[in-house]
PDB file of N, CA and C in Angstrom:
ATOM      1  N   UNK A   1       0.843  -1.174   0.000  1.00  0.00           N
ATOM      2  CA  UNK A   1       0.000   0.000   0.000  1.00  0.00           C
ATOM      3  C   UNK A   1       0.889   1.239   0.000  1.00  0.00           C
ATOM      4  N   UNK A   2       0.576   2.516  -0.811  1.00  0.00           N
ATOM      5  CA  UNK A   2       1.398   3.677  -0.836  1.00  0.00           C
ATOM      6  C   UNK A   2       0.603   4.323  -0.026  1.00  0.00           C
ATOM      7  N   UNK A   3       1.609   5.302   0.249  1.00  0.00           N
ATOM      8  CA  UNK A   3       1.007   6.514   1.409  1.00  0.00           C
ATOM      9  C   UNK A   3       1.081   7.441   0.338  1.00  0.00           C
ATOM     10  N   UNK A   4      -0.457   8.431   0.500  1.00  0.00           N
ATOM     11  CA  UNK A   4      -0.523   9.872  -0.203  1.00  0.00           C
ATOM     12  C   UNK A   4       0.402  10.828  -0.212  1.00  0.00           C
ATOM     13  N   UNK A   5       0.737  11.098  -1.147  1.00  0.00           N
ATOM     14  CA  UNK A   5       2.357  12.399  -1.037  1.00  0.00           C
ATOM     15  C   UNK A   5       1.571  13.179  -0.631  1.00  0.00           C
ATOM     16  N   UNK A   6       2.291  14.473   0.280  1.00  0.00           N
ATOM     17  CA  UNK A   6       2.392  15.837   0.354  1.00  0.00           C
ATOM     18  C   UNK A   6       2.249  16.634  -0.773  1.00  0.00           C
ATOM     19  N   UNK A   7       0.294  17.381  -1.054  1.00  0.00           N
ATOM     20  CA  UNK A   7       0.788  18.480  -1.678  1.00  0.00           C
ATOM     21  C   UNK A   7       1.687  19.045  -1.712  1.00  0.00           C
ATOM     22  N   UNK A   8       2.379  19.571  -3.091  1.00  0.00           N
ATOM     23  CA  UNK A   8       3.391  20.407  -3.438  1.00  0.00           C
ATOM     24  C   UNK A   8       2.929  21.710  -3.185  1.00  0.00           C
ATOM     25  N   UNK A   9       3.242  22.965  -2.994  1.00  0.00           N
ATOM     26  CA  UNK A   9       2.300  23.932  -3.350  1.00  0.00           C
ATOM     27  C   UNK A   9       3.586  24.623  -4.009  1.00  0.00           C
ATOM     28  N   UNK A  10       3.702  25.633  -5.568  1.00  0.00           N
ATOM     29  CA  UNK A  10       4.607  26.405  -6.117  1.00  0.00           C
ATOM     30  C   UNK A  10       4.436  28.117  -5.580  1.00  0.00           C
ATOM     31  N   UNK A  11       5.296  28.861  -4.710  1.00  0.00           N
ATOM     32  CA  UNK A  11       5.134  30.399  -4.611  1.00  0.00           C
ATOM     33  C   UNK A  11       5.769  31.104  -5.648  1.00  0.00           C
ATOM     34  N   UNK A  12       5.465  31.709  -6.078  1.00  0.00           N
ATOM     35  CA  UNK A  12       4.442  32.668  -5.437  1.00  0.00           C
ATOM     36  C   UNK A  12       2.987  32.136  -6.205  1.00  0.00           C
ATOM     37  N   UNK A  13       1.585  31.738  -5.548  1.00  0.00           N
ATOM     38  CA  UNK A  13       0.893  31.701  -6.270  1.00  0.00           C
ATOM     39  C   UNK A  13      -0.516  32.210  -5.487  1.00  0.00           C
ATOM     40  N   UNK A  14      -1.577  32.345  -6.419  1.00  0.00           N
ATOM     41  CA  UNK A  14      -2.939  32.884  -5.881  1.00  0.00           C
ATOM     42  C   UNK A  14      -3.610  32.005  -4.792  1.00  0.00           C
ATOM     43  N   UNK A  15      -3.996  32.491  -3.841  1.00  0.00           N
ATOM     44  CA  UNK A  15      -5.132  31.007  -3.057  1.00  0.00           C
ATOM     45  C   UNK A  15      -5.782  31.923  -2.534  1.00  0.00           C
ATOM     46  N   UNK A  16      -7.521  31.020  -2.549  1.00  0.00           N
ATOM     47  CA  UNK A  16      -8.563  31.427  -1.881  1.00  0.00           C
ATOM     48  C   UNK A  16      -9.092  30.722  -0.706  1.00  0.00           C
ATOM     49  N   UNK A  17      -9.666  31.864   0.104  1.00  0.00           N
ATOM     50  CA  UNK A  17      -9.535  31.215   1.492  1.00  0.00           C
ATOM     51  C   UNK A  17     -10.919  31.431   1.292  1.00  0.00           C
ATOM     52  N   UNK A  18     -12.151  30.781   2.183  1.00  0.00           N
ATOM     53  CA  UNK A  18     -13.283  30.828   2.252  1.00  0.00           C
ATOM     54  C   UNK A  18     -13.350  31.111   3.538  1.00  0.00           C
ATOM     55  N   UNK A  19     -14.551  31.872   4.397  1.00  0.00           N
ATOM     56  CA  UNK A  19     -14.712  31.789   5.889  1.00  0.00           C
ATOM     57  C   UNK A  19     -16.536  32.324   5.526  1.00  0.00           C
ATOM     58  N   UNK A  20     -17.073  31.129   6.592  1.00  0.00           N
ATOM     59  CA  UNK A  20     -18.249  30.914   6.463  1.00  0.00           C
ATOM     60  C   UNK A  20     -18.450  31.461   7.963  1.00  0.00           C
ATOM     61  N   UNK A  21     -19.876  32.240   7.693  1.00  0.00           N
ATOM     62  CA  UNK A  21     -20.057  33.010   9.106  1.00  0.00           C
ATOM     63  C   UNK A  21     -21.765  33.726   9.354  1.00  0.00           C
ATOM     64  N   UNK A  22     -21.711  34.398  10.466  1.00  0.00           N
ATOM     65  CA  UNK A  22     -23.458  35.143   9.880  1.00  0.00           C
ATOM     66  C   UNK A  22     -23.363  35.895   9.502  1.00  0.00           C
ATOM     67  N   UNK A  23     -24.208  36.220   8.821  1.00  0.00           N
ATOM     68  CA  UNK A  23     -24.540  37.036   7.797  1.00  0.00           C
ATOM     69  C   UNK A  23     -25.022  38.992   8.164  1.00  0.00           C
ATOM     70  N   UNK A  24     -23.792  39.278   8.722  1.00  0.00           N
ATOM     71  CA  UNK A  24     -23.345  40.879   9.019  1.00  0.00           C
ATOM     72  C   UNK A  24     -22.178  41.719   8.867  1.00  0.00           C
ATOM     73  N   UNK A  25     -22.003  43.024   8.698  1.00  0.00           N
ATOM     74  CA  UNK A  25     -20.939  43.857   8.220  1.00  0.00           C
ATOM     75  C   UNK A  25     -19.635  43.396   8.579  1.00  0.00           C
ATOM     76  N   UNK A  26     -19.846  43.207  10.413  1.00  0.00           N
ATOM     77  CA  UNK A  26     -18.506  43.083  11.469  1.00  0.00           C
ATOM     78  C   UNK A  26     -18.283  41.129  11.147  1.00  0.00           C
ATOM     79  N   UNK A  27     -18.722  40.504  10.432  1.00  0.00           N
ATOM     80  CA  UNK A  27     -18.131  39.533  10.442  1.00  0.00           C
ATOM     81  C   UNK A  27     -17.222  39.333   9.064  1.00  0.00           C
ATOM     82  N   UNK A  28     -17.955  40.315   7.964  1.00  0.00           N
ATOM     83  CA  UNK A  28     -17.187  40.585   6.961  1.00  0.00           C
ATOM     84  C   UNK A  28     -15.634  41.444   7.099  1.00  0.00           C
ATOM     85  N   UNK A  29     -16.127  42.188   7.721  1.00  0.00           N
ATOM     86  CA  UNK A  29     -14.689  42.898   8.482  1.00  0.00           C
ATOM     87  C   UNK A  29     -13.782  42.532   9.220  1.00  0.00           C
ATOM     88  N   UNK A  30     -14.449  41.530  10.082  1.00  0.00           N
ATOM     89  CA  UNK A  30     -13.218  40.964  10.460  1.00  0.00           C
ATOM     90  C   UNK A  30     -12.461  39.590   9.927  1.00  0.00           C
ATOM     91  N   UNK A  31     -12.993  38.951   9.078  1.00  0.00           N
ATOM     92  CA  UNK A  31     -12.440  38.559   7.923  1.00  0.00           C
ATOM     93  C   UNK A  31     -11.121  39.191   7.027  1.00  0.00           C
ATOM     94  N   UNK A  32     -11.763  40.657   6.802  1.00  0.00           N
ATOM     95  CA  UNK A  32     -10.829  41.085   6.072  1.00  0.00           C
ATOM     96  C   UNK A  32      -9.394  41.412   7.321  1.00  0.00           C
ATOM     97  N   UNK A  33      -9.864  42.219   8.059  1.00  0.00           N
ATOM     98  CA  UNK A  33      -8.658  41.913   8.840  1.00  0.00           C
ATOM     99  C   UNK A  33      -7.541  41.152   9.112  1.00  0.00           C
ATOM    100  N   UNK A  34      -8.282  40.283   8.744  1.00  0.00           N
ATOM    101  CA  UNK A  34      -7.528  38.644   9.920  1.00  0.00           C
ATOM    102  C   UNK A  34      -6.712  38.034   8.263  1.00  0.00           C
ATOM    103  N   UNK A  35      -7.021  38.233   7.304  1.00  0.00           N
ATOM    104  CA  UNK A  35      -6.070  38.374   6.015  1.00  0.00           C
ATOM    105  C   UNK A  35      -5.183  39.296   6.083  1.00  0.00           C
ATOM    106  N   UNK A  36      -5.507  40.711   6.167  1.00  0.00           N
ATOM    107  CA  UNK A  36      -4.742  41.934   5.738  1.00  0.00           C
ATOM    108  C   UNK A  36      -3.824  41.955   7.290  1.00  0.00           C
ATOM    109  N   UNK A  37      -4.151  40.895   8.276  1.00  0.00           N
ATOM    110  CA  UNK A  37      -2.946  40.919   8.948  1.00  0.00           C
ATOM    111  C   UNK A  37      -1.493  40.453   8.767  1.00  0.00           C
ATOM    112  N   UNK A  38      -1.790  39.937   7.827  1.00  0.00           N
ATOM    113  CA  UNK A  38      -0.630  38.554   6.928  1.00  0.00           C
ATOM    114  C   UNK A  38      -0.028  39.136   5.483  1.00  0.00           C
ATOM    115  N   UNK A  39      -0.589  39.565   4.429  1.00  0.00           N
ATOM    116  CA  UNK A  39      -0.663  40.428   3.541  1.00  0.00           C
ATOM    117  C   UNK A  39      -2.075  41.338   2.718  1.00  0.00           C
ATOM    118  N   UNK A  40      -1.752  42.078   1.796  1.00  0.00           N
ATOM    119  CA  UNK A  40      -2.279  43.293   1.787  1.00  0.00           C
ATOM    120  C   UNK A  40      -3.776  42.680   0.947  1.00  0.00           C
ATOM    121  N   UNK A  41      -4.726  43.681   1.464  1.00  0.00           N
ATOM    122  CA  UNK A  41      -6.589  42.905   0.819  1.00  0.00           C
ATOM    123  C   UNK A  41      -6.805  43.481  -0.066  1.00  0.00           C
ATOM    124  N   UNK A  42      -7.054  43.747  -1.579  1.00  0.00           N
ATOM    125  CA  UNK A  42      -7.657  44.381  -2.137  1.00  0.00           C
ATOM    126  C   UNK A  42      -9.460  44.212  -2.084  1.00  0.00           C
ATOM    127  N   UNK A  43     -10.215  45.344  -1.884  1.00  0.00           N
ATOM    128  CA  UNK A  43     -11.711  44.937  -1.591  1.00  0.00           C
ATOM    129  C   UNK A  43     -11.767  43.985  -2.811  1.00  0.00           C
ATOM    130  N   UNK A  44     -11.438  44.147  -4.591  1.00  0.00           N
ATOM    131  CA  UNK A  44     -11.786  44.219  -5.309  1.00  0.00           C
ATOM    132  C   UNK A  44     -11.245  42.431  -5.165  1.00  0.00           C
ATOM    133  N   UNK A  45     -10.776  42.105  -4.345  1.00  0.00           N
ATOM    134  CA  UNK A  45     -10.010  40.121  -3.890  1.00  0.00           C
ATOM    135  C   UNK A  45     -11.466  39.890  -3.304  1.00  0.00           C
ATOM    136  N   UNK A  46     -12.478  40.140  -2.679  1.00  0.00           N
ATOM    137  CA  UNK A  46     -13.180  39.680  -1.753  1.00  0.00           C
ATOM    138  C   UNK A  46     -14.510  39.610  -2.652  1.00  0.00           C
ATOM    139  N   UNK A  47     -15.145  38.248  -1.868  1.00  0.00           N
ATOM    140  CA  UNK A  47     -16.519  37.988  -2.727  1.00  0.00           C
ATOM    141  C   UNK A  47     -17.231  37.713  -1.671  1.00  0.00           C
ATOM    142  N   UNK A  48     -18.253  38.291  -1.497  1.00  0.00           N
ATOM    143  CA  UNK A  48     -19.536  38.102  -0.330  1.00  0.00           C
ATOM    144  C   UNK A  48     -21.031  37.373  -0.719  1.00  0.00           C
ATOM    145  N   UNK A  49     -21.691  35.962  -0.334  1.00  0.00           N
ATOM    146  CA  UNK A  49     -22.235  35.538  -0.381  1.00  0.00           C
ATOM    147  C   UNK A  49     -22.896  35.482   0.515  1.00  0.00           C
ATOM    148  N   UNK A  50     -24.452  35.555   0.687  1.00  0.00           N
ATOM    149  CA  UNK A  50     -25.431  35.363   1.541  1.00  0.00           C
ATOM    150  C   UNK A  50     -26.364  33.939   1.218  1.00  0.00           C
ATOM    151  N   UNK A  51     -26.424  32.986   2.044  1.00  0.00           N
ATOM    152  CA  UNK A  51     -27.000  31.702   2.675  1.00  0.00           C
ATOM    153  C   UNK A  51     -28.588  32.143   1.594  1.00  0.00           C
ATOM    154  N   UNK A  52     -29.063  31.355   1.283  1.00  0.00           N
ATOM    155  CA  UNK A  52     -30.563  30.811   0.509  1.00  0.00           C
ATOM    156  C   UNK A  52     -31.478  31.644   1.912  1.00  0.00           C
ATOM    157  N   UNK A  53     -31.300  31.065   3.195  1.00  0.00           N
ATOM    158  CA  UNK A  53     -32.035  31.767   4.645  1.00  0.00           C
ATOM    159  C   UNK A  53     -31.502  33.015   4.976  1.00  0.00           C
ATOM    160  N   UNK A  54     -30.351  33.564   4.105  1.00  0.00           N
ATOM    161  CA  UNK A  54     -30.372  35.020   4.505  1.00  0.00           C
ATOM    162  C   UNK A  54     -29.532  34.970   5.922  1.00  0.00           C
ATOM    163  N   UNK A  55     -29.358  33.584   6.686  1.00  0.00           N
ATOM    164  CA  UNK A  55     -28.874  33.430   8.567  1.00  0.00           C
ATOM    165  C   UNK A  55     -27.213  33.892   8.254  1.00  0.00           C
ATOM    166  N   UNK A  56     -26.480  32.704   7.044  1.00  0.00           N
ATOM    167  CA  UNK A  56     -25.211  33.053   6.926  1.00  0.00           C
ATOM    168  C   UNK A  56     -24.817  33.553   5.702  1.00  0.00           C
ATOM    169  N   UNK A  57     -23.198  33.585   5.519  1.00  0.00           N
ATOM    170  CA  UNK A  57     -22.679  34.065   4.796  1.00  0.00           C
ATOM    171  C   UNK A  57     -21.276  33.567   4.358  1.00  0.00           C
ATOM    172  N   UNK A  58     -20.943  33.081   3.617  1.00  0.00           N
ATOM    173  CA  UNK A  58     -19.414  33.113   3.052  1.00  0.00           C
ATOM    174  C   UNK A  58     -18.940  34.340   2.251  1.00  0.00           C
ATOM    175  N   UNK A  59     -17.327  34.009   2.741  1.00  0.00           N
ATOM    176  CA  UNK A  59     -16.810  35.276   2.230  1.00  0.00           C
ATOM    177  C   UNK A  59     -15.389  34.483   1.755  1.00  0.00           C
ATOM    178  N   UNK A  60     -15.409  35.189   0.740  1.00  0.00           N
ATOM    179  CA  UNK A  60     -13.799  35.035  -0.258  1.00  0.00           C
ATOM    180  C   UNK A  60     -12.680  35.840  -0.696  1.00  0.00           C
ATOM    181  N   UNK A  61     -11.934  35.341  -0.274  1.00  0.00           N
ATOM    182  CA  UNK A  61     -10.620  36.351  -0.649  1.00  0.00           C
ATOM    183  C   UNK A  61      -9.965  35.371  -1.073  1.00  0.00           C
ATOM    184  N   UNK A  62      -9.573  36.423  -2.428  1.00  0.00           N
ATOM    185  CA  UNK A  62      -8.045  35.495  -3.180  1.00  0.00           C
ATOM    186  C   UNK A  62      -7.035  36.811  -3.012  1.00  0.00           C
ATOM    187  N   UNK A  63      -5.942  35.970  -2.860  1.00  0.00           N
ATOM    188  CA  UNK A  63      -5.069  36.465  -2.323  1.00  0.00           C
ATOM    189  C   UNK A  63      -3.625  35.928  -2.671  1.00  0.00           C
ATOM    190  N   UNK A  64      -2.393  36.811  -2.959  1.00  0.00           N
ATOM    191  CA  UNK A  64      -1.326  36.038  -3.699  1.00  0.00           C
ATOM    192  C   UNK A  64      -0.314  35.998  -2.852  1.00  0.00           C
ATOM    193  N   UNK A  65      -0.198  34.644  -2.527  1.00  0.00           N
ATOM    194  CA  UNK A  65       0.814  34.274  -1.489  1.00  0.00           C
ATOM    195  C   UNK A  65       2.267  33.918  -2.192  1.00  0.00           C
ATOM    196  N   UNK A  66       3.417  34.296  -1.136  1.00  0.00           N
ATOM    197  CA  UNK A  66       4.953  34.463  -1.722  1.00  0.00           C
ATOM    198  C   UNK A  66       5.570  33.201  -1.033  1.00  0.00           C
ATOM    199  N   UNK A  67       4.893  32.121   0.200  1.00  0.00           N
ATOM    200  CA  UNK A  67       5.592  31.413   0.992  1.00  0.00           C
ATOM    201  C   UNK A  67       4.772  30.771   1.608  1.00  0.00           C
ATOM    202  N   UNK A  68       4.913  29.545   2.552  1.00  0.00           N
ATOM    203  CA  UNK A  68       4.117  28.551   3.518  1.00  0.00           C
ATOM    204  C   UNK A  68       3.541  29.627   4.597  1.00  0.00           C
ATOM    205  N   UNK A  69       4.652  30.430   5.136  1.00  0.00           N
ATOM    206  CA  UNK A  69       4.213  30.918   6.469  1.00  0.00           C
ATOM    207  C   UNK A  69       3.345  31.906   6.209  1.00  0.00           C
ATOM    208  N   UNK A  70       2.849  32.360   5.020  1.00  0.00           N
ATOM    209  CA  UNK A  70       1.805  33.511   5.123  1.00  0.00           C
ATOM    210  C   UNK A  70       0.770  32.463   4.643  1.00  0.00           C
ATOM    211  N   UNK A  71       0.571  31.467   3.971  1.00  0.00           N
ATOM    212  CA  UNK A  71      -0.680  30.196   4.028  1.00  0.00           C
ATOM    213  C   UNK A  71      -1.017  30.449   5.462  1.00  0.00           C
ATOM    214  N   UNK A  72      -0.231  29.553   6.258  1.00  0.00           N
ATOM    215  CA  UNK A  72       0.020  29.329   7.565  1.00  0.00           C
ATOM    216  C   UNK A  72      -0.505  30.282   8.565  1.00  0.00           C
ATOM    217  N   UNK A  73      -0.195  31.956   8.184  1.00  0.00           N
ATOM    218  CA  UNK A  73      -0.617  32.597   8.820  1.00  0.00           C
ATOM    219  C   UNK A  73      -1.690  33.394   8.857  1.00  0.00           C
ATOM    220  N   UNK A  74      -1.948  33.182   7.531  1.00  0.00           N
ATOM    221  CA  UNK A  74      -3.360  33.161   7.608  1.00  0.00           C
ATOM    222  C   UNK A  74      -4.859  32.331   8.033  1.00  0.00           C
ATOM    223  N   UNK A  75      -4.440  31.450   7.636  1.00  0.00           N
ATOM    224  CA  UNK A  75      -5.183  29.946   8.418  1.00  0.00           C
ATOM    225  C   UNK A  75      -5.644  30.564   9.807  1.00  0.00           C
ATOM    226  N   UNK A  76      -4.168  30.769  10.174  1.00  0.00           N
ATOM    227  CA  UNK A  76      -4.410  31.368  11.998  1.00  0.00           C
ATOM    228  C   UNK A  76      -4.739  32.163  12.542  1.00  0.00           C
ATOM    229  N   UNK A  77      -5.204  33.345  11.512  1.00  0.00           N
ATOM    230  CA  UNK A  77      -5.213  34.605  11.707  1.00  0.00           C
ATOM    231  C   UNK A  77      -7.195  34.193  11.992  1.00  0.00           C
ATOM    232  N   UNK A  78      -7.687  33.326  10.296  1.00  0.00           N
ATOM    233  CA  UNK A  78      -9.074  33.464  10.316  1.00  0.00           C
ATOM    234  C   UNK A  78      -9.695  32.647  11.230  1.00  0.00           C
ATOM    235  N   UNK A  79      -9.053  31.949  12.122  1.00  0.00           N
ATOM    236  CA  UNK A  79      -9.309  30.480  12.857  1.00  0.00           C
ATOM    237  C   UNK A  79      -9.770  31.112  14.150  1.00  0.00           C
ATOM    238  N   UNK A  80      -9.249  32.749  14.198  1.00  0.00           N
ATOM    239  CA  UNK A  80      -9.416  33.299  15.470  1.00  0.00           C
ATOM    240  C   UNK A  80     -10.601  34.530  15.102  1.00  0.00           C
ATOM    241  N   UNK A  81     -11.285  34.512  14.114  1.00  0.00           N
ATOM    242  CA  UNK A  81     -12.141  35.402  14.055  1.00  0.00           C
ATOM    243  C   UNK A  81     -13.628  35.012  14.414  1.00  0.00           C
ATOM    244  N   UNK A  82     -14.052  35.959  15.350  1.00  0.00           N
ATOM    245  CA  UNK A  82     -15.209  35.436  15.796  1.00  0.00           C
ATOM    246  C   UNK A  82     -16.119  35.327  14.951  1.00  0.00           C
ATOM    247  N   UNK A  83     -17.232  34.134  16.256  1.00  0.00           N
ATOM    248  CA  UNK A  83     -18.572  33.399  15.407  1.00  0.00           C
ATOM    249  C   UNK A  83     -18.402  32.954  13.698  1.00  0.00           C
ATOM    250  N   UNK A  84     -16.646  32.513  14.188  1.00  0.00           N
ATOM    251  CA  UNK A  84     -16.445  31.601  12.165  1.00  0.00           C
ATOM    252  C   UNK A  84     -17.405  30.536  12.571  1.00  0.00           C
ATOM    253  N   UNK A  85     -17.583  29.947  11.138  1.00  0.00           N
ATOM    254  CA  UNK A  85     -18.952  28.706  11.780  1.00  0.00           C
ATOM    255  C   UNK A  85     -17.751  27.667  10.804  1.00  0.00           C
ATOM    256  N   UNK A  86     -17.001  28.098   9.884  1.00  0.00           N
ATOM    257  CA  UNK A  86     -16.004  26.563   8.745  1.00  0.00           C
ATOM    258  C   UNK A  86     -15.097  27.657   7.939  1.00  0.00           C
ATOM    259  N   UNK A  87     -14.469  27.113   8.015  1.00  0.00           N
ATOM    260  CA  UNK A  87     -13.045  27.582   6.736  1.00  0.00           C
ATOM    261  C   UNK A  87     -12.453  26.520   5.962  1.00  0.00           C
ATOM    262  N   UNK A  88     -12.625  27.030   4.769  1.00  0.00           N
ATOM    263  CA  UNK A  88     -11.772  26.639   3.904  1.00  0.00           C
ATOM    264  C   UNK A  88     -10.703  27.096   3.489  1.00  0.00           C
TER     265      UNK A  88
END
């Protein structure tokens, strides 16, 4: 039996982060934050979706990463933003 390799990932390249949440201004904001703590947000990176019930919301940022530790630090940045409900 083989064991699954380790994604490769090549930098500098684009990745989108998803953060699923309810559906209000301050959760969109602090989203953006918790990216633009790691590197820089353009609004015009971010995509805002509202839930079929209107309750939640996903939000998207693509964003062009140079290295692991800004993946990494971002992960950690959105992991700490309140009432996240899932991230991708």
């Amino acid at each position: 039996m083989t064991t699954p390799s380790a994604v490769e990932i090549q930098f500098p390249c684009d990745h989108m982060f998803k953060a699923f949440g309810p559906n209000d201004g301050e959760f969109v904001a602090a989203v953006r934050l918790a990216v633009a703590s790691v590197t820089p947000v353009s609004s015009d990176a971010m995509k805002v979706r509202s839930s079929s019930g209107g309750r939640h919301q996903s939000v998207s940022v693509l964003v062009r990463l140079h290295n692991l530790q800004q993946l990494h630090g971002i992960y950690a940045a959105l992991k700490d933003v309140p009432r996240l409900s899932y991230l991708l």
